[in-house]
Protein backbone atom coordinates (compact mmCIF):
# COMPACT_ATOMS: atom_id res chain seq x y z
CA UNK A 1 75.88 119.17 -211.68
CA UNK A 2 75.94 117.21 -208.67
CA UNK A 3 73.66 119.64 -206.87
CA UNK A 4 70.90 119.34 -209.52
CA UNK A 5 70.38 115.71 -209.24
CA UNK A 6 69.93 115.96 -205.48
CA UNK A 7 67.01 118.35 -206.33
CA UNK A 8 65.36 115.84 -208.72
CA UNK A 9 65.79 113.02 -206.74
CA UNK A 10 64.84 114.14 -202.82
CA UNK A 11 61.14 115.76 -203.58
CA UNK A 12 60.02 112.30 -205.82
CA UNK A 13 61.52 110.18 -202.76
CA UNK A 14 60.01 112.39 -200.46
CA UNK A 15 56.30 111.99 -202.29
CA UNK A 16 56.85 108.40 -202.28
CA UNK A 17 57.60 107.90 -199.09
CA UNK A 18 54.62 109.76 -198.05
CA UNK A 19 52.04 107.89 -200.44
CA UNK A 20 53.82 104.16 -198.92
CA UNK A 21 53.31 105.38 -195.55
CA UNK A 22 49.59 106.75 -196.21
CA UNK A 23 48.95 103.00 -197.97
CA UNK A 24 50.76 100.83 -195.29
CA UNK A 25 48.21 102.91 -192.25
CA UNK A 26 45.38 102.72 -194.67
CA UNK A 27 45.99 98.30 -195.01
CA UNK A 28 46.38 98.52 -191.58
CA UNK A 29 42.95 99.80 -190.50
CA UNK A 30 41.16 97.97 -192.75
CA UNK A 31 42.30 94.42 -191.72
CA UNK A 32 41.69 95.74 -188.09
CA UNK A 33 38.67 94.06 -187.15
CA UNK A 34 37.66 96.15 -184.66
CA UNK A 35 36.89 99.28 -186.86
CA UNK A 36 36.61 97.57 -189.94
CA UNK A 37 34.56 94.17 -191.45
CA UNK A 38 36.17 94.03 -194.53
CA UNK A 39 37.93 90.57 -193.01
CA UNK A 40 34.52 89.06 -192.38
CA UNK A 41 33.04 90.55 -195.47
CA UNK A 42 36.14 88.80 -197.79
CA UNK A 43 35.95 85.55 -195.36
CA UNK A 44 40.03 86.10 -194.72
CA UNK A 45 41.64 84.41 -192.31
CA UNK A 46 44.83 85.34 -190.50
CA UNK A 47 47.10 83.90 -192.96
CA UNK A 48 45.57 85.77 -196.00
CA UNK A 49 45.80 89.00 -193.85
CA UNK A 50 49.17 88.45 -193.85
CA UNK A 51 49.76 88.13 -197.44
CA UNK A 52 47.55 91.08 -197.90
CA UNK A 53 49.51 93.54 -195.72
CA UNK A 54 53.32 91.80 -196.99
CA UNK A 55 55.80 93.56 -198.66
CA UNK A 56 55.61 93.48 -202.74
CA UNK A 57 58.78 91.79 -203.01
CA UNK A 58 57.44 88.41 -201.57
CA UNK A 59 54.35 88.57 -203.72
CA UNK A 60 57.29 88.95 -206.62
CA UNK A 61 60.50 86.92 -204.95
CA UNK A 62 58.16 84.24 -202.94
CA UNK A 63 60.59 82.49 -200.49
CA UNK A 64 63.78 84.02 -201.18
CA UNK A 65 62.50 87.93 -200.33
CA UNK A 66 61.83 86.38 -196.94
CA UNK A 67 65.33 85.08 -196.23
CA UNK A 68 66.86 88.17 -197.60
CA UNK A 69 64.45 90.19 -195.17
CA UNK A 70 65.53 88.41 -192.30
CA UNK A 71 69.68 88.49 -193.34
C-alpha cells in the first residue's frame, strides 16, 4: 500500500519540478537586458523586476512570506 503511493506521488513531483525550473530560467532571460527588451518595452524598473521574478507566496503572504523565507 505504501509502495503505491510513492509511485503516484514521485513522477507528478518530478514533472513539476521540471516545469518550475523551465519557468524560473525562462523569467530569468527575459528580464536580462542584455538578450532581451522586454524591460524597456514594459518601462520596468529594478524594483518591478523583482516582484516579477519573486516567489508566489509573497505575491499571496506579502510581508510575512518574506520573514518566513529568511527564518
Amino acid at each position: 500500500m505504501k509502495e503505491q503511493r510513492w509511485l503516484r506521488i514521485i513522477p507528478v513531483a518530478l514533472i513539476m519540478y521540471t516545469i518550475s525550473y523551465v519557468d524560473r530560467t525562462n523569467v530569468a532571460l527575459a528580464l536580462d537586458p542584455t538578450i532581451s527588451t522586454m524591460m524597456k518595452d514594459l518601462f520596468m524598473d529594478d524594483k518591478m523586476k523583482g516582484e516579477a521574478a519573486g516567489s508566489p507566496s509573497c505575491w499571496c503572504f506579502g510581508e510575512s512570506a518574506q520573514w518566513v523565507a529568511v527564518w
